[in-house]
N, C-alpha and C. Protein backbone atom coordinates (compact mmCIF):
# COMPACT_ATOMS: atom_id res chain seq x y z
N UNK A 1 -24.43 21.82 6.13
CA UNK A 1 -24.51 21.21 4.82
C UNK A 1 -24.56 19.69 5.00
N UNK A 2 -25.26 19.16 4.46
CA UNK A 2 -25.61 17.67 4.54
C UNK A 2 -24.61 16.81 3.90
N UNK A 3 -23.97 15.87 4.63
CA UNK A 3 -22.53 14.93 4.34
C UNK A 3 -23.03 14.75 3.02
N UNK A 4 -23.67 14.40 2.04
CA UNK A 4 -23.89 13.72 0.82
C UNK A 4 -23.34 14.99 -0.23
N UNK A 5 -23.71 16.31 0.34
CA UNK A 5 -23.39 17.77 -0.37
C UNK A 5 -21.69 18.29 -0.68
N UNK A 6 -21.41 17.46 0.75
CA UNK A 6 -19.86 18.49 0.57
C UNK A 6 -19.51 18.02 -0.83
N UNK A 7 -18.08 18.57 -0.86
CA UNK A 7 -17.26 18.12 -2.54
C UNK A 7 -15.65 17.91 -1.62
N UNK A 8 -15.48 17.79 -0.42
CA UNK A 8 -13.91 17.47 -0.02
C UNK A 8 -14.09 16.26 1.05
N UNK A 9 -12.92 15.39 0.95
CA UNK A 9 -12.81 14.14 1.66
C UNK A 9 -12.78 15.00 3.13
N UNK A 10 -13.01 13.75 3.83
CA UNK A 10 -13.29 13.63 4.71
C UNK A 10 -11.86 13.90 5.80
N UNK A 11 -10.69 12.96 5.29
CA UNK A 11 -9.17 13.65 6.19
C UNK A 11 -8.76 13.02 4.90
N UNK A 12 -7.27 13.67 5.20
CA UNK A 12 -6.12 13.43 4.19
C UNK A 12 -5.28 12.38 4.69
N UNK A 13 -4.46 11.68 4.24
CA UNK A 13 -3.58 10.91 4.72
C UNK A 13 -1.97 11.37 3.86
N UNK A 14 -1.22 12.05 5.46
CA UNK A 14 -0.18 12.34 5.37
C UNK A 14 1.02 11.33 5.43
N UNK A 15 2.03 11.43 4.79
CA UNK A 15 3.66 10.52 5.57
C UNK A 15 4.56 11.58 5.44
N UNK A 16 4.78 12.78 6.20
CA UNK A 16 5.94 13.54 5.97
C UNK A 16 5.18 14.53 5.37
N UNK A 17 5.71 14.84 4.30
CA UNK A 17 5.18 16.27 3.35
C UNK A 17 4.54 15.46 2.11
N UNK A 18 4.49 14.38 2.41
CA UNK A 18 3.33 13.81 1.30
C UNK A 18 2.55 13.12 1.32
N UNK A 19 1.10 13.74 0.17
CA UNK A 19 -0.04 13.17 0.33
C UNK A 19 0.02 11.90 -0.12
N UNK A 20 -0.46 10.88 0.28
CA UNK A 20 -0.33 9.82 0.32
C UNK A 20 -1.84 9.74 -0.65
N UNK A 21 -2.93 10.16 0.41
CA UNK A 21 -4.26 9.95 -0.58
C UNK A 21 -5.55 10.63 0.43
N UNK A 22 -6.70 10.43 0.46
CA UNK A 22 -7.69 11.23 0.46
C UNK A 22 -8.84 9.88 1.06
N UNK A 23 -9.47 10.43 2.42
CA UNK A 23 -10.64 9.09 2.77
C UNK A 23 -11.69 9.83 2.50
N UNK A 24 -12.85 9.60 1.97
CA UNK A 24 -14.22 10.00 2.13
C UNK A 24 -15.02 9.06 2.49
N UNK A 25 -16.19 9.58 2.71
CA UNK A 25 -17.28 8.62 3.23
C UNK A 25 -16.50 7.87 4.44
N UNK A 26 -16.18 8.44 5.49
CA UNK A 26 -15.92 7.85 6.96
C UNK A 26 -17.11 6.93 7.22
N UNK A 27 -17.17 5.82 7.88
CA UNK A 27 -18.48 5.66 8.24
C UNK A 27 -17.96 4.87 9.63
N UNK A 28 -18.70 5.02 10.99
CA UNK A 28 -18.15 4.86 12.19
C UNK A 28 -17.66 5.95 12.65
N UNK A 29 -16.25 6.09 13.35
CA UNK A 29 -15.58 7.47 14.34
C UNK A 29 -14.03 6.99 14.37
N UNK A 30 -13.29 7.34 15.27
CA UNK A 30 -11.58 7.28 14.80
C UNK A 30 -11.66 6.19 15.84
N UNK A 31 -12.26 5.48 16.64
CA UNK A 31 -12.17 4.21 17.26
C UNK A 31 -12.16 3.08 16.23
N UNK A 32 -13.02 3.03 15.23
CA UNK A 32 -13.18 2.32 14.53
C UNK A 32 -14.21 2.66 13.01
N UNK A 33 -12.76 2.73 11.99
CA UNK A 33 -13.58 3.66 10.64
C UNK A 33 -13.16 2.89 9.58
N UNK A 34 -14.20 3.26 8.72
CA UNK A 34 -13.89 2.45 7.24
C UNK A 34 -14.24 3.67 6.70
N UNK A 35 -13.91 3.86 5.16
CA UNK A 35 -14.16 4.36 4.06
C UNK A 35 -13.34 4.14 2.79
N UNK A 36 -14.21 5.13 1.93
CA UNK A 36 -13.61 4.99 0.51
C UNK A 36 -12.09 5.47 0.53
N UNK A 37 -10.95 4.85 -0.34
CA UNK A 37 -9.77 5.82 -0.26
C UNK A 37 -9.28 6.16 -1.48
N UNK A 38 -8.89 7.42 -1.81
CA UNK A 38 -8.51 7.91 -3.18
C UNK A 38 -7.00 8.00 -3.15
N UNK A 39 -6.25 7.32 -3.55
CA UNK A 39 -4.49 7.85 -3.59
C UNK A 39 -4.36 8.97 -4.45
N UNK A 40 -2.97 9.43 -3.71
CA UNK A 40 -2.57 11.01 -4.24
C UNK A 40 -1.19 10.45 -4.76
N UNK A 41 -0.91 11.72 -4.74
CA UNK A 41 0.78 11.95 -4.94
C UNK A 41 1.96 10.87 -4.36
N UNK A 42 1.85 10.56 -3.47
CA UNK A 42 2.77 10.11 -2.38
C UNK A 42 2.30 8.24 -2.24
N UNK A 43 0.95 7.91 -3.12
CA UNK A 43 0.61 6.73 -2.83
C UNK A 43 1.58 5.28 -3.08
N UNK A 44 2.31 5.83 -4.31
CA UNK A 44 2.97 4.84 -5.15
C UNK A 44 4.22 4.44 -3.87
N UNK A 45 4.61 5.85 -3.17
CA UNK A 45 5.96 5.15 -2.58
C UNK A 45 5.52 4.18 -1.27
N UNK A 46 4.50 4.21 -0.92
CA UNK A 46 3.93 3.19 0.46
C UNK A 46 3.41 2.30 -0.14
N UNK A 47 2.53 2.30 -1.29
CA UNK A 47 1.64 1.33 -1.89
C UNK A 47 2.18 0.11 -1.51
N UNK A 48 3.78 -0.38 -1.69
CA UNK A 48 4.05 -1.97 -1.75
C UNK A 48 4.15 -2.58 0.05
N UNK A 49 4.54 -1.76 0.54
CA UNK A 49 4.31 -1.57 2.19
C UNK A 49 2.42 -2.03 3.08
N UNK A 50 1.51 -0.97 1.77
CA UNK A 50 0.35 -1.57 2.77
C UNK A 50 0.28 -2.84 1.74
N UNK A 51 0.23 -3.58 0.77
CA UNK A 51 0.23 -4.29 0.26
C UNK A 51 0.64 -5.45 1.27
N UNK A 52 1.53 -5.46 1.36
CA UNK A 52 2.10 -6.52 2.41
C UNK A 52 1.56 -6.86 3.36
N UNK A 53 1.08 -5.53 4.09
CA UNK A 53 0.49 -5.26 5.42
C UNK A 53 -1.00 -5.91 4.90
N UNK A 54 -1.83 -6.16 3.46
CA UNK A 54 -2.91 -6.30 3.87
C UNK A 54 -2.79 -8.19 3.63
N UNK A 55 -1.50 -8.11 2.94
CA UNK A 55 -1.64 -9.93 2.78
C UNK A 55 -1.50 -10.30 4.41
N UNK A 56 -0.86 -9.83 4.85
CA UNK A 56 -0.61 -10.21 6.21
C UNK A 56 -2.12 -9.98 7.08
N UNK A 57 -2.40 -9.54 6.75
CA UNK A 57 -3.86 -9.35 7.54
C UNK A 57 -4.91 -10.55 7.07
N UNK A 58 -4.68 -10.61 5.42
CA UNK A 58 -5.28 -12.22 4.50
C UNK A 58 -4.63 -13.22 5.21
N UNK A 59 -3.94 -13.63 5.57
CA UNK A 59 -2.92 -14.69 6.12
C UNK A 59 -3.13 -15.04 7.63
N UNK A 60 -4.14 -14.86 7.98
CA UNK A 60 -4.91 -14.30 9.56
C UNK A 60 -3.54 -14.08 10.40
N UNK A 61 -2.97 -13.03 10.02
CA UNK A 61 -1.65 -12.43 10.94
C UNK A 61 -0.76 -13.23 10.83
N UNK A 62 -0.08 -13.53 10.16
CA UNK A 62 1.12 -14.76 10.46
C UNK A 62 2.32 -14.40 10.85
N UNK A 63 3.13 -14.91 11.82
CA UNK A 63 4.36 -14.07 12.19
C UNK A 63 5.37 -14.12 10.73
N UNK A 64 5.39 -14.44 9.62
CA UNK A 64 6.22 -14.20 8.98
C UNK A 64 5.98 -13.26 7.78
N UNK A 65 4.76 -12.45 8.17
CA UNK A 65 4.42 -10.99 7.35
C UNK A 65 4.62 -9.84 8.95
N UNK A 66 4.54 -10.47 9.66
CA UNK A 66 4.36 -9.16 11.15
C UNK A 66 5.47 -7.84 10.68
N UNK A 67 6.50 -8.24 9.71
CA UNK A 67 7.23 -6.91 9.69
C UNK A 67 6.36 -5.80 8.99
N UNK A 68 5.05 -6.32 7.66
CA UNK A 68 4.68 -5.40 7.51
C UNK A 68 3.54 -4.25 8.24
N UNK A 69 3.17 -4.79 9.12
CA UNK A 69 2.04 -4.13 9.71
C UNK A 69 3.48 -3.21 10.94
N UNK A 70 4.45 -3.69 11.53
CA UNK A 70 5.24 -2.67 12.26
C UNK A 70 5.74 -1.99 11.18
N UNK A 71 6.40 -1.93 9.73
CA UNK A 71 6.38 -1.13 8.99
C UNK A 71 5.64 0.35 8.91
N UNK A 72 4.58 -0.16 8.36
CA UNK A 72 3.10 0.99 8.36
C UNK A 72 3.16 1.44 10.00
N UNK A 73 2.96 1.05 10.54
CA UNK A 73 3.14 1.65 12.20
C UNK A 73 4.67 3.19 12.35
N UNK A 74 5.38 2.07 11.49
CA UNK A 74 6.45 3.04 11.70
C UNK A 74 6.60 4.49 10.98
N UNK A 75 5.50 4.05 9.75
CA UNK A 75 5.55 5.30 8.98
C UNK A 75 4.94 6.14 9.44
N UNK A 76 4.40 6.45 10.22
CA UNK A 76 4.01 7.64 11.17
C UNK A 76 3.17 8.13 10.29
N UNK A 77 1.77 7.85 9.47
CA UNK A 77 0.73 8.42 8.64
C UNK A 77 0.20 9.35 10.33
N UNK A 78 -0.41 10.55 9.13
CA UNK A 78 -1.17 11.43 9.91
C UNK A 78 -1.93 11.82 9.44
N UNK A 79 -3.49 11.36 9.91
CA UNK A 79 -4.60 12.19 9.49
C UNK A 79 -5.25 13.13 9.79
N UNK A 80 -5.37 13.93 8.53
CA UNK A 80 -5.58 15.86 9.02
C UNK A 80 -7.19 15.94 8.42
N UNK A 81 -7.72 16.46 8.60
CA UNK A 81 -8.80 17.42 8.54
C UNK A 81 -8.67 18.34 7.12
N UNK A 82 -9.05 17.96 5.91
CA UNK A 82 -8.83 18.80 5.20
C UNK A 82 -9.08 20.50 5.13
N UNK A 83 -10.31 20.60 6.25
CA UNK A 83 -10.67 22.18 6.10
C UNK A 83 -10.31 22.48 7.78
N UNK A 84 -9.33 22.17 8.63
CA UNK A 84 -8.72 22.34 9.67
C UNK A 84 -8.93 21.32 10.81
N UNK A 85 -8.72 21.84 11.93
CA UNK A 85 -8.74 20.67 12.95
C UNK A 85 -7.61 19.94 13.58
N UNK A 86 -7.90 19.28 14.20
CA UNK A 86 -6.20 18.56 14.94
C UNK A 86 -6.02 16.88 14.23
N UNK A 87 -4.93 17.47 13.56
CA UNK A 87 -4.48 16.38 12.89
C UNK A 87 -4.29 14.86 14.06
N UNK A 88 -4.19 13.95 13.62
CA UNK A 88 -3.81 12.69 14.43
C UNK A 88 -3.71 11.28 13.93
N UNK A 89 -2.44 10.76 14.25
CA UNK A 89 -2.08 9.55 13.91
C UNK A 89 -3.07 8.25 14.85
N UNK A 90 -2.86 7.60 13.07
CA UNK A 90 -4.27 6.17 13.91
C UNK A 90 -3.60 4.94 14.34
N UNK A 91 -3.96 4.24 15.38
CA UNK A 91 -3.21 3.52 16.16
C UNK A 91 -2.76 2.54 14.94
N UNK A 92 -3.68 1.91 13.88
CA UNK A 92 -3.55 1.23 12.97
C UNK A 92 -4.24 2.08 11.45
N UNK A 93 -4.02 1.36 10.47
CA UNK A 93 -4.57 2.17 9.46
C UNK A 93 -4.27 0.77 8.03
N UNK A 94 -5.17 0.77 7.33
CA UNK A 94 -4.78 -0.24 5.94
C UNK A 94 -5.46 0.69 5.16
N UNK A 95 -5.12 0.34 4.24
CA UNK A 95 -5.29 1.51 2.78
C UNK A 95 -4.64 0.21 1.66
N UNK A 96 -5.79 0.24 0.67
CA UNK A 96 -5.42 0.14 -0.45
C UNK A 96 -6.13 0.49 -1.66
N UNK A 97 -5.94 0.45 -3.38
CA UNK A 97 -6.52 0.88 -3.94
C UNK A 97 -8.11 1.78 -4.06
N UNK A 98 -8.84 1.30 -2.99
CA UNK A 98 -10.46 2.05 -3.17
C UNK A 98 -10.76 2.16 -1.83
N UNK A 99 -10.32 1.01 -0.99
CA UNK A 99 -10.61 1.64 0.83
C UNK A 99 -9.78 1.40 1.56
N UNK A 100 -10.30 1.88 2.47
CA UNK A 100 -9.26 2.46 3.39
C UNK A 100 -10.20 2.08 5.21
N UNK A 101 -9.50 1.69 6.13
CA UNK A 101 -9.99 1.28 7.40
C UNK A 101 -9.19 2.04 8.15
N UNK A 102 -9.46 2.64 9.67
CA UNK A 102 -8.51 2.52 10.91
C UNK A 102 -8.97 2.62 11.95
N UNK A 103 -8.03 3.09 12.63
CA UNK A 103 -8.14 3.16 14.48
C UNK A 103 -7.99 4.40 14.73
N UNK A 104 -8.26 4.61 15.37
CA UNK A 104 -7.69 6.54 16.07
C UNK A 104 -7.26 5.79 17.32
């Protein structure tokens, strides 16, 4: 079936037993990926976490945001395969409202 056809994201983004939110449209591989991101259930309680993490990334890294990017590191997100496959955490990952980037 041709990527433009399916109707399910691409992986899920886990923290624990909750969905955090939903990537589609991957574009690249888990070395280096961008796409669209849809928040779920679970978005609101990380939301202020990547927030931080992305000013800190606006701020060209400054050591006095660095706690948020080891934050997000620490939350141990895991991305699964919505229709199976081997789940796996990305070395890095930013997410906010509409996209979403990472690392495998």
């Amino acid at each position: 079936m041709p990527k433009a056809a399916r109707r399910s994201a691409d992986y899920e983004v886990w923290h624990g037993d909750s969905l955090v939110g939903s990537l589609w449209d991957v574009t690249g591989d888990r070395a280096a990926a961008v796409c669209r991101f849809v928040p779920g259930r679970g978005w609101e309680a990380v939301r202020p976490l990547f927030a931080a993490q992305e000013e800190w990334r606006l701020q060209s890294f400054s050591e006095g945001l660095v706690w948020a990017a080891i934050g997000v590191r620490k939350l141990g997100v895991e991305l699964r395969p919505p229709h199976g496959g081997e789940p796996f955490r990305p070395r890095s990952i930013y997410l906010d409202e509409r996209s979403a980037s990472f690392r495998g």
